[in-house]
C-alpha atoms as a PDB file:
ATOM      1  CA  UNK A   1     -42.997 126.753  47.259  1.00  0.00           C
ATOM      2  CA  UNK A   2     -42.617 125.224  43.974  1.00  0.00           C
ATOM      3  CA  UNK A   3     -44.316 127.035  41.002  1.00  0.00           C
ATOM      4  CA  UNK A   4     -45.729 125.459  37.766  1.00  0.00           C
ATOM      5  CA  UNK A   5     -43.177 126.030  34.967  1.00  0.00           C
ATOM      6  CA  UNK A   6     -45.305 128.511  32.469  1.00  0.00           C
ATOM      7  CA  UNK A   7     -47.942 129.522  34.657  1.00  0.00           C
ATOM      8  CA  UNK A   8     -48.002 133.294  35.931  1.00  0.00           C
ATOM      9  CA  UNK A   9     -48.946 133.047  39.666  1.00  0.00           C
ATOM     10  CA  UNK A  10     -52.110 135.575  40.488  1.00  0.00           C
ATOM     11  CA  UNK A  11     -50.961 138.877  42.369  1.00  0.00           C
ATOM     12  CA  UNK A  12     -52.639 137.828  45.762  1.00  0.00           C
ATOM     13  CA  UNK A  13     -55.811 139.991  45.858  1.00  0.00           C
ATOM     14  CA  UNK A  14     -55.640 140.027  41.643  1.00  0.00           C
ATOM     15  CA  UNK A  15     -59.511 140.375  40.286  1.00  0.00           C
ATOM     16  CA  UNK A  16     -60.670 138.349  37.692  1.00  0.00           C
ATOM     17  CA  UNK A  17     -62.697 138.513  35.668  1.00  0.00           C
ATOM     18  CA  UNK A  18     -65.734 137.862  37.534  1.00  0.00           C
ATOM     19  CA  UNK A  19     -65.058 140.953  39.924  1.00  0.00           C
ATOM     20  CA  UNK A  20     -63.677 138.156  42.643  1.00  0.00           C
ATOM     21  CA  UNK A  21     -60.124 138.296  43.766  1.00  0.00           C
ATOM     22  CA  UNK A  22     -58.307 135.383  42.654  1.00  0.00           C
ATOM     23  CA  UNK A  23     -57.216 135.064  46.863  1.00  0.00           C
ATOM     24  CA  UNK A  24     -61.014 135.048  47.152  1.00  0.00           C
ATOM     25  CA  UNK A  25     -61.806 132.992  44.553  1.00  0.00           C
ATOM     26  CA  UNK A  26     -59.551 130.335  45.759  1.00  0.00           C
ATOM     27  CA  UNK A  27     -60.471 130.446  49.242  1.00  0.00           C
ATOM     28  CA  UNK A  28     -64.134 129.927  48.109  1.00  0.00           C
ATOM     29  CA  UNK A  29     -62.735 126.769  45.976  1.00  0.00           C
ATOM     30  CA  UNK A  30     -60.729 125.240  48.723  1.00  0.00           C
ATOM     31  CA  UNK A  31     -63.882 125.603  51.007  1.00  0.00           C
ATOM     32  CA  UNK A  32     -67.130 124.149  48.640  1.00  0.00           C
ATOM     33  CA  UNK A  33     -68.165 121.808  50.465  1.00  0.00           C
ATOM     34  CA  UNK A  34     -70.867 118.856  48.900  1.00  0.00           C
ATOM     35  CA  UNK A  35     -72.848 119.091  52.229  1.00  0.00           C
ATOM     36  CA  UNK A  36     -74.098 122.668  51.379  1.00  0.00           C
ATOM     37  CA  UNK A  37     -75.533 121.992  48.422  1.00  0.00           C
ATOM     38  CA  UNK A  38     -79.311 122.527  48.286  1.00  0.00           C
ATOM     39  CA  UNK A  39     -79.182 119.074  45.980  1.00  0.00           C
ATOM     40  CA  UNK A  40     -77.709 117.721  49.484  1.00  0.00           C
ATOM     41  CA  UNK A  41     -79.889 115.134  51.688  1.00  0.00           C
ATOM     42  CA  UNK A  42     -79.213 115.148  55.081  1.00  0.00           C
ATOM     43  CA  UNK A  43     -81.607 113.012  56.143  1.00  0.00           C
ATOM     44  CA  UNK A  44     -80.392 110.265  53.357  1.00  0.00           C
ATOM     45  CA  UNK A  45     -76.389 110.807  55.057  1.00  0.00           C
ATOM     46  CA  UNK A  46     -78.283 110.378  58.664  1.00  0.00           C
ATOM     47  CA  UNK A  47     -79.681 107.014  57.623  1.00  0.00           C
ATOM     48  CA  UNK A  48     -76.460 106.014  56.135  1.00  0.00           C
ATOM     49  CA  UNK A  49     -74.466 106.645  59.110  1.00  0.00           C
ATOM     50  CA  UNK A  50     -77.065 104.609  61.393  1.00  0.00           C
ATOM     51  CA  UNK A  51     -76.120 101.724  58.967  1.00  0.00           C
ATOM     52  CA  UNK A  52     -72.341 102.506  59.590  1.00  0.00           C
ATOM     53  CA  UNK A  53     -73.068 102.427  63.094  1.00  0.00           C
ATOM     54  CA  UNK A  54     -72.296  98.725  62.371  1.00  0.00           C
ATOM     55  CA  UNK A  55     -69.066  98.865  60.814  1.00  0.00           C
ATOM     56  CA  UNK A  56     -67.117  98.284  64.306  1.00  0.00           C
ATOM     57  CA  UNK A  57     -66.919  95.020  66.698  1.00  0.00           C
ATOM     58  CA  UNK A  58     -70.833  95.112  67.845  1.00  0.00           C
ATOM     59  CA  UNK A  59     -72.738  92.649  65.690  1.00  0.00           C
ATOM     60  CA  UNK A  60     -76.103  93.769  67.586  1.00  0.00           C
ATOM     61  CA  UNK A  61     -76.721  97.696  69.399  1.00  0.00           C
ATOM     62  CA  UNK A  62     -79.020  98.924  71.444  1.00  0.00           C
ATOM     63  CA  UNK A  63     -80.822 102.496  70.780  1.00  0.00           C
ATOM     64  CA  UNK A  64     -78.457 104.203  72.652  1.00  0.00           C
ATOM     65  CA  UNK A  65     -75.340 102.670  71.705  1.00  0.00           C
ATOM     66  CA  UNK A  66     -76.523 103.122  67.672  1.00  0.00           C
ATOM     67  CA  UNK A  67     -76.975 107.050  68.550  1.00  0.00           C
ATOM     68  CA  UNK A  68     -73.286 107.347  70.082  1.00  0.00           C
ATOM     69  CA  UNK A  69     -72.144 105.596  66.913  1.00  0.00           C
ATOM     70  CA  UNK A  70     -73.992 107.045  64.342  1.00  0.00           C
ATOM     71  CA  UNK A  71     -72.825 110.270  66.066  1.00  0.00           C
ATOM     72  CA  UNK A  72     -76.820 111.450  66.115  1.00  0.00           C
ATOM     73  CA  UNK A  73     -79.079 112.768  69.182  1.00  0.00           C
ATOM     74  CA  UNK A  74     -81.558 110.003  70.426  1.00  0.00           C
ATOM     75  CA  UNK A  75     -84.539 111.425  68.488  1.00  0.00           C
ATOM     76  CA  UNK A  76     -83.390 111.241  65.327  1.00  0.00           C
ATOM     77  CA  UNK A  77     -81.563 108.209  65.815  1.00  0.00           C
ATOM     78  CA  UNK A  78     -85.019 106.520  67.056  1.00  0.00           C
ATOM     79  CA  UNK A  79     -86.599 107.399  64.139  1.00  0.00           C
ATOM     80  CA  UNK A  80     -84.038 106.322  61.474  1.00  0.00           C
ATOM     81  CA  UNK A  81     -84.372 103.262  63.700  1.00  0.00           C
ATOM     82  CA  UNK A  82     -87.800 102.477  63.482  1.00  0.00           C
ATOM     83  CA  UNK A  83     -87.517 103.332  59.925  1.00  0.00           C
ATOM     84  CA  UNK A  84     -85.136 100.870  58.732  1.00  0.00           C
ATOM     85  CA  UNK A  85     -86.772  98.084  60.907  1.00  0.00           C
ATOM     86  CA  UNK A  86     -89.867  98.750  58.938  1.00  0.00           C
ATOM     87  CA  UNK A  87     -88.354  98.517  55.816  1.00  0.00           C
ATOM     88  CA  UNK A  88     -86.426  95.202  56.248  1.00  0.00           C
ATOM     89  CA  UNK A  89     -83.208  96.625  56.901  1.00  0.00           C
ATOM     90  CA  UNK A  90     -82.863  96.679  60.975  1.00  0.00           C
ATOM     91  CA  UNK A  91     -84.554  93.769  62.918  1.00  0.00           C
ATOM     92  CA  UNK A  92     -84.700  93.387  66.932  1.00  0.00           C
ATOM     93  CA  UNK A  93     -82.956  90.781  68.558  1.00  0.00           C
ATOM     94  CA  UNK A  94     -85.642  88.752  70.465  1.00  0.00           C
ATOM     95  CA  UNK A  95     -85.773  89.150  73.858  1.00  0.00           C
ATOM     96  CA  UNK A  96     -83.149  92.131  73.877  1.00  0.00           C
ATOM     97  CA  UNK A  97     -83.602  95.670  73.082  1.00  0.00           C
ATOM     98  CA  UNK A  98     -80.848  94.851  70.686  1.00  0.00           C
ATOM     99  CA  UNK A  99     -81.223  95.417  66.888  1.00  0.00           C
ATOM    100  CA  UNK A 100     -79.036  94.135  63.822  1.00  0.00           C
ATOM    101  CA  UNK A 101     -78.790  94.222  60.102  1.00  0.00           C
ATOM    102  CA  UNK A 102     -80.514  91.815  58.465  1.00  0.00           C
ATOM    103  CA  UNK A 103     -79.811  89.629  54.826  1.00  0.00           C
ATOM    104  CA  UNK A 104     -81.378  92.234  52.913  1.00  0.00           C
ATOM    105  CA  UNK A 105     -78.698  94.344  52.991  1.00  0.00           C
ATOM    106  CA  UNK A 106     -76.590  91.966  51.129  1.00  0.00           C
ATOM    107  CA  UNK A 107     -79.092  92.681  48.058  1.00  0.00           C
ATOM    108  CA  UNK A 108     -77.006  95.471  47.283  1.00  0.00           C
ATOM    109  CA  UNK A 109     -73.735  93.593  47.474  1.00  0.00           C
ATOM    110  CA  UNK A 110     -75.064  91.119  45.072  1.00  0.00           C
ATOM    111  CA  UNK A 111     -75.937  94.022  43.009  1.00  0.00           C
ATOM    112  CA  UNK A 112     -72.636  94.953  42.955  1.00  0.00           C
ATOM    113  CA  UNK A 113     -70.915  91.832  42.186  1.00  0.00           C
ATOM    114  CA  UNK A 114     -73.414  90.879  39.481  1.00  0.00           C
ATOM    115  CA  UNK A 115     -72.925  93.926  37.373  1.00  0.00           C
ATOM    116  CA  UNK A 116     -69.022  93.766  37.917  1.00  0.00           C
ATOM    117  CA  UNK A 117     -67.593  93.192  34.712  1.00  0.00           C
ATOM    118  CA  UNK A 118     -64.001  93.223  36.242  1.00  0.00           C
ATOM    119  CA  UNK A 119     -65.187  90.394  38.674  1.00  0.00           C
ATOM    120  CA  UNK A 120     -66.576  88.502  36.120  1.00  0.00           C
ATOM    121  CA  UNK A 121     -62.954  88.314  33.685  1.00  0.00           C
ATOM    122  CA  UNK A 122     -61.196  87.545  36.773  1.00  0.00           C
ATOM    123  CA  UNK A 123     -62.908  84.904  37.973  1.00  0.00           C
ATOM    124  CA  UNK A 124     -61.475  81.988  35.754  1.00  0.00           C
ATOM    125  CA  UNK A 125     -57.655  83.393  36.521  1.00  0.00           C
ATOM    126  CA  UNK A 126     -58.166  83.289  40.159  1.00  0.00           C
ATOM    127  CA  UNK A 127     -59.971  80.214  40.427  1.00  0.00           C
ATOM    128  CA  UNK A 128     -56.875  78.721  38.345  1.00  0.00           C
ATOM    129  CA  UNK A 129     -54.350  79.634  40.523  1.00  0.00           C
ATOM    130  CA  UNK A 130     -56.342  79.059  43.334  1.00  0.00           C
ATOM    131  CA  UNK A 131     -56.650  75.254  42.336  1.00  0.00           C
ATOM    132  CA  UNK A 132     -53.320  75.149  40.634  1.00  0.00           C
ATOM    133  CA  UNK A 133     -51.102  76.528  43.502  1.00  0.00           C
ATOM    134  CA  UNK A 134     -53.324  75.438  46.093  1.00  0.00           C
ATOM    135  CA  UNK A 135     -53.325  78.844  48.379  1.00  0.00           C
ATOM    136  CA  UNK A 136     -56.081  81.932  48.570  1.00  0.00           C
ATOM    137  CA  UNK A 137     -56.140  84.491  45.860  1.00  0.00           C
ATOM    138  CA  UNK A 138     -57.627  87.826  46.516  1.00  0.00           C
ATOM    139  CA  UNK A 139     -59.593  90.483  43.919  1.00  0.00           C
ATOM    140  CA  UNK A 140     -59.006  93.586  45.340  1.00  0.00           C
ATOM    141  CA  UNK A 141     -60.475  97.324  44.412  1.00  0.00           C
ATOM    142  CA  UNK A 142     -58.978 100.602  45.771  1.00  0.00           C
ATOM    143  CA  UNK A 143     -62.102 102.911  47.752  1.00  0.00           C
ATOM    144  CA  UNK A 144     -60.447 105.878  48.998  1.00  0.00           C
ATOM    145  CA  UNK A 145     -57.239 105.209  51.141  1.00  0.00           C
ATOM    146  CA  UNK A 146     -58.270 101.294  51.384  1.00  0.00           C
ATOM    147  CA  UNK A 147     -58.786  98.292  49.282  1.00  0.00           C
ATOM    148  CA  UNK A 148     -61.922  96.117  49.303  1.00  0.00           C
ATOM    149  CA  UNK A 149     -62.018  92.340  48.796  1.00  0.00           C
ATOM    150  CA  UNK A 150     -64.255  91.869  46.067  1.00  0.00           C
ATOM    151  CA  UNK A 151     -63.387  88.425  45.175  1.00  0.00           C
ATOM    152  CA  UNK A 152     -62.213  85.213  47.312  1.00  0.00           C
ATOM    153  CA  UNK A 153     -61.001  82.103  46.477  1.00  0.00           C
ATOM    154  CA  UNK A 154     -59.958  79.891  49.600  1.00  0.00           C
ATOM    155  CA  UNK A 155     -56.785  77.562  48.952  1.00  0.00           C
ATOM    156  CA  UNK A 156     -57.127  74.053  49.538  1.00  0.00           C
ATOM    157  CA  UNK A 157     -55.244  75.058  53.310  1.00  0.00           C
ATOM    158  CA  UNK A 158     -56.608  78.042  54.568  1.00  0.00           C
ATOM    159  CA  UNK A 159     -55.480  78.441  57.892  1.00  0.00           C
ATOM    160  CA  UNK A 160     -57.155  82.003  58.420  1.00  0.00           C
ATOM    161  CA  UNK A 161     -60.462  83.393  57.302  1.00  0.00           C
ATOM    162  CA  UNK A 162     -60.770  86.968  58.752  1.00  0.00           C
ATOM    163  CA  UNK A 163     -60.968  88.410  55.832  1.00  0.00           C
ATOM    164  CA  UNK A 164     -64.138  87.988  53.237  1.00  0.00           C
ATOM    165  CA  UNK A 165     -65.625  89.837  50.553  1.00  0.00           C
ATOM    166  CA  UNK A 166     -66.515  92.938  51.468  1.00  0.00           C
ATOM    167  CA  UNK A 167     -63.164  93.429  54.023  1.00  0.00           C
ATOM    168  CA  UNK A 168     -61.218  96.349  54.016  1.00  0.00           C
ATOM    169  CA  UNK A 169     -57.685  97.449  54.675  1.00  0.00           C
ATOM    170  CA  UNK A 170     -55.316 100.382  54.109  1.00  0.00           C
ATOM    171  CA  UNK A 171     -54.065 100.301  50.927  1.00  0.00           C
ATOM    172  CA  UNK A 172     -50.418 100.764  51.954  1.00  0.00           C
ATOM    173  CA  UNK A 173     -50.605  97.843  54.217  1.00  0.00           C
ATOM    174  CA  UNK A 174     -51.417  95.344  51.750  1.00  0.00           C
ATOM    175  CA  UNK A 175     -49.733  93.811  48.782  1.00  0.00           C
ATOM    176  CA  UNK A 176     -52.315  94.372  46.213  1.00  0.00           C
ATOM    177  CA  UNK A 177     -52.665  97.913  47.401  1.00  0.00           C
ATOM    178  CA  UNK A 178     -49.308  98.859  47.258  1.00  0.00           C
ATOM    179  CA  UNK A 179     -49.493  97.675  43.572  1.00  0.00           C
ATOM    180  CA  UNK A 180     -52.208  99.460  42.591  1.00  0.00           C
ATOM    181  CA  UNK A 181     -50.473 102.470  44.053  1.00  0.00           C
ATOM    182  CA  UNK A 182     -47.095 102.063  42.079  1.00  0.00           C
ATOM    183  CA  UNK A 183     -49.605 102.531  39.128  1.00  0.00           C
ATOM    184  CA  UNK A 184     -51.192 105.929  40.065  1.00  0.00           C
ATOM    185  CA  UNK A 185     -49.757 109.368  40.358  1.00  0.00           C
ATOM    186  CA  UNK A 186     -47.247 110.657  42.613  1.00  0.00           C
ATOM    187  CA  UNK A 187     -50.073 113.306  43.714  1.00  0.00           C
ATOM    188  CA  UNK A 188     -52.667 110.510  43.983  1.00  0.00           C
ATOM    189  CA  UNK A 189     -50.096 108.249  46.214  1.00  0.00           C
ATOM    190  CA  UNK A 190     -49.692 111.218  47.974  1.00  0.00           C
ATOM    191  CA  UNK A 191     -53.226 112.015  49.121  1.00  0.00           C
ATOM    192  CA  UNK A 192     -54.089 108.154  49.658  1.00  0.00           C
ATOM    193  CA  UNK A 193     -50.848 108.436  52.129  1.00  0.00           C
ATOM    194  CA  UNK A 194     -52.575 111.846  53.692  1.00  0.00           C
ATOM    195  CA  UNK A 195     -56.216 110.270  54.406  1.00  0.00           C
ATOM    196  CA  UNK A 196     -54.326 106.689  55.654  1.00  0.00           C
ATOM    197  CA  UNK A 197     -54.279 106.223  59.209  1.00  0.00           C
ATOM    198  CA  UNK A 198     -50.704 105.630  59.884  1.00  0.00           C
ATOM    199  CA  UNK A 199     -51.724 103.546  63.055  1.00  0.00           C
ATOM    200  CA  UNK A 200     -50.211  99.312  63.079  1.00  0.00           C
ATOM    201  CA  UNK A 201     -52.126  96.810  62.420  1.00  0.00           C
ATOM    202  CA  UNK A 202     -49.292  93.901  64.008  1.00  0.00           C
ATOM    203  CA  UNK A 203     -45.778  94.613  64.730  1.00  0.00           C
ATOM    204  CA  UNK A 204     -44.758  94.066  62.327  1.00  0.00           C
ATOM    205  CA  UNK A 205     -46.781  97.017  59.892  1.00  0.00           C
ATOM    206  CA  UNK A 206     -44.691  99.690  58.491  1.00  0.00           C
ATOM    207  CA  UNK A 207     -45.940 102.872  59.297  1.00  0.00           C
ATOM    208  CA  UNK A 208     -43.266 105.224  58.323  1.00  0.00           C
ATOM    209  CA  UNK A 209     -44.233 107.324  55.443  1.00  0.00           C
ATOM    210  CA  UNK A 210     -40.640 107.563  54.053  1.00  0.00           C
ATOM    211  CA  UNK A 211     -40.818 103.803  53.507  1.00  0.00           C
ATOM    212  CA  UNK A 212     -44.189 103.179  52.847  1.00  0.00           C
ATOM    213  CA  UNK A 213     -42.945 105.219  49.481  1.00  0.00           C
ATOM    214  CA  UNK A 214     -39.873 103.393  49.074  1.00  0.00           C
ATOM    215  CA  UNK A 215     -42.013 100.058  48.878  1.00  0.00           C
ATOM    216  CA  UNK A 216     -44.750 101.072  46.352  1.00  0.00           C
ATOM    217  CA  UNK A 217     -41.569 102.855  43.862  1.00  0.00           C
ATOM    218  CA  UNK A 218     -40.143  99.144  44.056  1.00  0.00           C
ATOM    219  CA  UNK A 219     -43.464  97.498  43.656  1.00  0.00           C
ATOM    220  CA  UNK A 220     -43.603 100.012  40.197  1.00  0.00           C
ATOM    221  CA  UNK A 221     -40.167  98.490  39.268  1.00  0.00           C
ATOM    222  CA  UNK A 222     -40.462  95.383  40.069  1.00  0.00           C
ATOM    223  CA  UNK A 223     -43.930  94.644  38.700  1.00  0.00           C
ATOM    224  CA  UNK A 224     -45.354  93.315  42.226  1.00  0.00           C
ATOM    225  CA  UNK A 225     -45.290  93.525  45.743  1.00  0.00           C
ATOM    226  CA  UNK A 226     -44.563  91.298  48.726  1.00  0.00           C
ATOM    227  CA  UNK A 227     -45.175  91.667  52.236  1.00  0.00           C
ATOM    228  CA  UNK A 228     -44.939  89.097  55.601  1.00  0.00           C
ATOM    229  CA  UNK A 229     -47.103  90.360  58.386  1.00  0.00           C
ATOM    230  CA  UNK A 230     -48.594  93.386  57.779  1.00  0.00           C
ATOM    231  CA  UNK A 231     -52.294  92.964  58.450  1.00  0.00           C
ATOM    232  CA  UNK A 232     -52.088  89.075  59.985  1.00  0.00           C
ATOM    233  CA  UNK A 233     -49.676  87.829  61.817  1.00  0.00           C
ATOM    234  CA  UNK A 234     -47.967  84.557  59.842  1.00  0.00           C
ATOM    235  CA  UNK A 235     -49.173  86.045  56.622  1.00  0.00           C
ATOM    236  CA  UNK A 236     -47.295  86.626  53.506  1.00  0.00           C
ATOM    237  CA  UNK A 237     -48.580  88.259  51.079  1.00  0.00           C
ATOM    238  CA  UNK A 238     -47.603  88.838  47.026  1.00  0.00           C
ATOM    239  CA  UNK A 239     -49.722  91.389  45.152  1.00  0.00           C
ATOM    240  CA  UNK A 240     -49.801  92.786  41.085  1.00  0.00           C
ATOM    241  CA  UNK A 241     -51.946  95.336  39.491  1.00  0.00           C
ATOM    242  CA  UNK A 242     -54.683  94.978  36.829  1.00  0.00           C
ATOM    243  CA  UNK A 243     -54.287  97.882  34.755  1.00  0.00           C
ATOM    244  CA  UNK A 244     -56.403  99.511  32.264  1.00  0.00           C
ATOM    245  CA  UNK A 245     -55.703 100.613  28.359  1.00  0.00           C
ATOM    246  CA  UNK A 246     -53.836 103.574  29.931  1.00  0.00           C
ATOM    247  CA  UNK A 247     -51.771 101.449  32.231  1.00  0.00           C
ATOM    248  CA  UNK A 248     -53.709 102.842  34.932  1.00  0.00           C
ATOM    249  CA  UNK A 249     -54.418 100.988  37.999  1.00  0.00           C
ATOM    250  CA  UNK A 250     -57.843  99.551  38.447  1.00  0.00           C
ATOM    251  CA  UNK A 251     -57.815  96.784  41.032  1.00  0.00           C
ATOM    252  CA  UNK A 252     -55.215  94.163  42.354  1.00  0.00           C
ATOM    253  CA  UNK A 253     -54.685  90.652  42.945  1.00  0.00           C
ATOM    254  CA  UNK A 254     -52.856  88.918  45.712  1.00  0.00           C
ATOM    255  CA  UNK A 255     -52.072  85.501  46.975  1.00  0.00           C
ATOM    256  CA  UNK A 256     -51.797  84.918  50.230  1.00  0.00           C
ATOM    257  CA  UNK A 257     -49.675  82.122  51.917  1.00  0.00           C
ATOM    258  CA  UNK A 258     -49.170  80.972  55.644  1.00  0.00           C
ATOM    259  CA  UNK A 259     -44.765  81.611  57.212  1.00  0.00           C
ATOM    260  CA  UNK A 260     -45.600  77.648  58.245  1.00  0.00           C
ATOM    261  CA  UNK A 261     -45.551  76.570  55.013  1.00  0.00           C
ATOM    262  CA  UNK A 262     -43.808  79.221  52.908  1.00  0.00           C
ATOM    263  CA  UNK A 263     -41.017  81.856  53.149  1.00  0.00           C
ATOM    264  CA  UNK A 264     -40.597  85.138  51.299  1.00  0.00           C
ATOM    265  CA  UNK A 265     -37.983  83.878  48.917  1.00  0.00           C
ATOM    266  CA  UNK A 266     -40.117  81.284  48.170  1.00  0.00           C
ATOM    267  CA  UNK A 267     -43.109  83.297  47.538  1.00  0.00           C
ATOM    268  CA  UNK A 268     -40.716  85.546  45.148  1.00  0.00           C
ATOM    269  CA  UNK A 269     -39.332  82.584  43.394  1.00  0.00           C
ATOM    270  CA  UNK A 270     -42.637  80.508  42.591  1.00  0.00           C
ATOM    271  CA  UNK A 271     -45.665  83.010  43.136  1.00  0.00           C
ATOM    272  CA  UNK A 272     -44.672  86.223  42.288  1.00  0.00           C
ATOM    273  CA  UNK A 273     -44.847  84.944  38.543  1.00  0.00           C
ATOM    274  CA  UNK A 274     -48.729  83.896  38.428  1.00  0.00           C
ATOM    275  CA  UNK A 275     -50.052  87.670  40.068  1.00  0.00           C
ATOM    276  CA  UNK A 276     -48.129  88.975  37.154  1.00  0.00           C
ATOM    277  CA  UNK A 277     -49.208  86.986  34.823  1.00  0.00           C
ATOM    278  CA  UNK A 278     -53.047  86.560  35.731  1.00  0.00           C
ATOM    279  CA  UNK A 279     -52.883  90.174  36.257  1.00  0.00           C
ATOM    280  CA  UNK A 280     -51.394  90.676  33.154  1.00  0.00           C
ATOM    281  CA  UNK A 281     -53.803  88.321  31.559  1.00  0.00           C
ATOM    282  CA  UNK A 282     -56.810  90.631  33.195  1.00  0.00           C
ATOM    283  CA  UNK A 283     -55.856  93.242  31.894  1.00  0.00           C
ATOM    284  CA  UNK A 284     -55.258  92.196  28.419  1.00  0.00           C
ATOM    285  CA  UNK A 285     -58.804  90.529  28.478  1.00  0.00           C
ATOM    286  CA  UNK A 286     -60.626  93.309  29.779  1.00  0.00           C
ATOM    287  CA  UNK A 287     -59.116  96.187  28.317  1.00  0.00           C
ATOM    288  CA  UNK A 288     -58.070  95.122  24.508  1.00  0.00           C
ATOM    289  CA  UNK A 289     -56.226  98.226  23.557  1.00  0.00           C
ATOM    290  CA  UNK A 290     -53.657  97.884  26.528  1.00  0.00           C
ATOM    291  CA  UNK A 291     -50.523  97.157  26.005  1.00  0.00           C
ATOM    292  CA  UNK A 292     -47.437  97.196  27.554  1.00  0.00           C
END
């Protein structure tokens, strides 16, 4: 095991100076868990995860199928239920014993968006190369081990539309993710790659670990990143990273191009240029003390 150059490990068993062994101490660190706090609300997660209960392929559940979801007995899962439906949030499908979300749950999307300041200096840039190249550009933010659309500007010939605000994706799958990554810490890459599910998305998706590094060290060189099929099959894909006044990664942008009408090299050659730049630009405009 590597040790930290002028640190003296602890003796294991070593008490501090609390009267706690430091193997003690650190065992209690590496197991806090959130949850146990008395500041905790379960009943606040519970609801939360009856919302999540919509995340897969089923646009409409019934009772039962919401309960195996939201990984809750039927009792509780009833009442969170009947709950939500009061307040706006669930609805039943008429005639069915179906229920679904309803549009007030996008209140707290707009919420989002609106108070977005990032959104709001990026919009101009994207819409410009939007109109100017003529394909889909992409606002992307990093949540945990996947990036969010935040921002979507359809090209004048969008050939697919599976992915909208809101979306997500592993980071290491997508170009704007794997630029935001060549801007973070080798320890932060490293737990992203620990929590990412590893599993293909098309063929074509790299999965090996070993790789998925080598690409986000030559997205950190190269200023960008480009890949062809990752998440969509005919989909290519060029990516840079909006960076803060520390250089740190705060969200990406992408365009996004169809194989039928362009090829990698052509993507490097003509498109690679306006991520950097409107990235670049981003940056600059939103944090005035970077610099490169």
């Amino acid at each position: 095991m590597t040790r930290t150059a002028g640190r003296t490990p602890k003796a294991e068993g070593a008490v501090t100076e609390t009267g706690t062994s430091a193997t003690e101490a650190d065992s209690d660190t590496k197991k806090a868990d959130p949850r146990e706090s008395s500041l905790f609300v379960g009943s606040t997660e519970k609801t939360f995860q009856i919302l999540h209960a919509f995340d897969g392929p089923h646009r409409q559940m019934p009772l039962s199928e919401i309960a195996k979801a939201a990984n809750l007995d039927r009792s509780a899962a009833q009442r969170l239920v009947y709950t939500l439906e009061v307040l706006g949030y669930l609805r039943r499908v008429h005639g069915t014993r179906n229920y679904a979300l309803t549009p007030k749950l996008l209140q707290f999307s707009y919420n989002y968006l609106r108070a977005n300041e990032l959104i709001e200096k990026a919009f101009p840039y994207l819409l410009d190369i939007s109109r100017s190249v003529g394909e889909t550009t992409n606002l992307q933010e990093l949540d945990g081990a996947e990036i969010v659309f935040v921002a979507r500007f359809p090209g004048k010939h969008l050939v697919n539309i599976e992915f909208m605000v809101g979306s997500r994706l592993p980071a290491y799958y997508t170009a704007s993710g794997t630029a935001i990554l060549s801007r973070l810490s080798e320890e932060e890459r490293e737990d992203i790659l620990a929590r990412t599910d590893l599993r293909p998305l098309t063929p074509f998706t790299v999965c090996d670990p070993d790789r998925l590094r080598a690409r986000v060290r030559e997205a950190g060189e190269k200023g960008y990143a480009l890949l062809v099929n990752e998440t969509v099959m005919g989909d290519i894909s060029v990516g840079a990273a909006i960076t803060d006044e520390h250089g740190r990664a705060v969200a990406g942008l992408s365009i996004s191009v169809p194989a039928t009408r362009w090829t990698p090299e052509q993507v490097e050659q003509e498109l690679a240029r306006h991520v950097q730049v409107a990235a670049a630009s981003i940056s600059v405009h939103k944090f005035g003390s970077y610099s490169r």
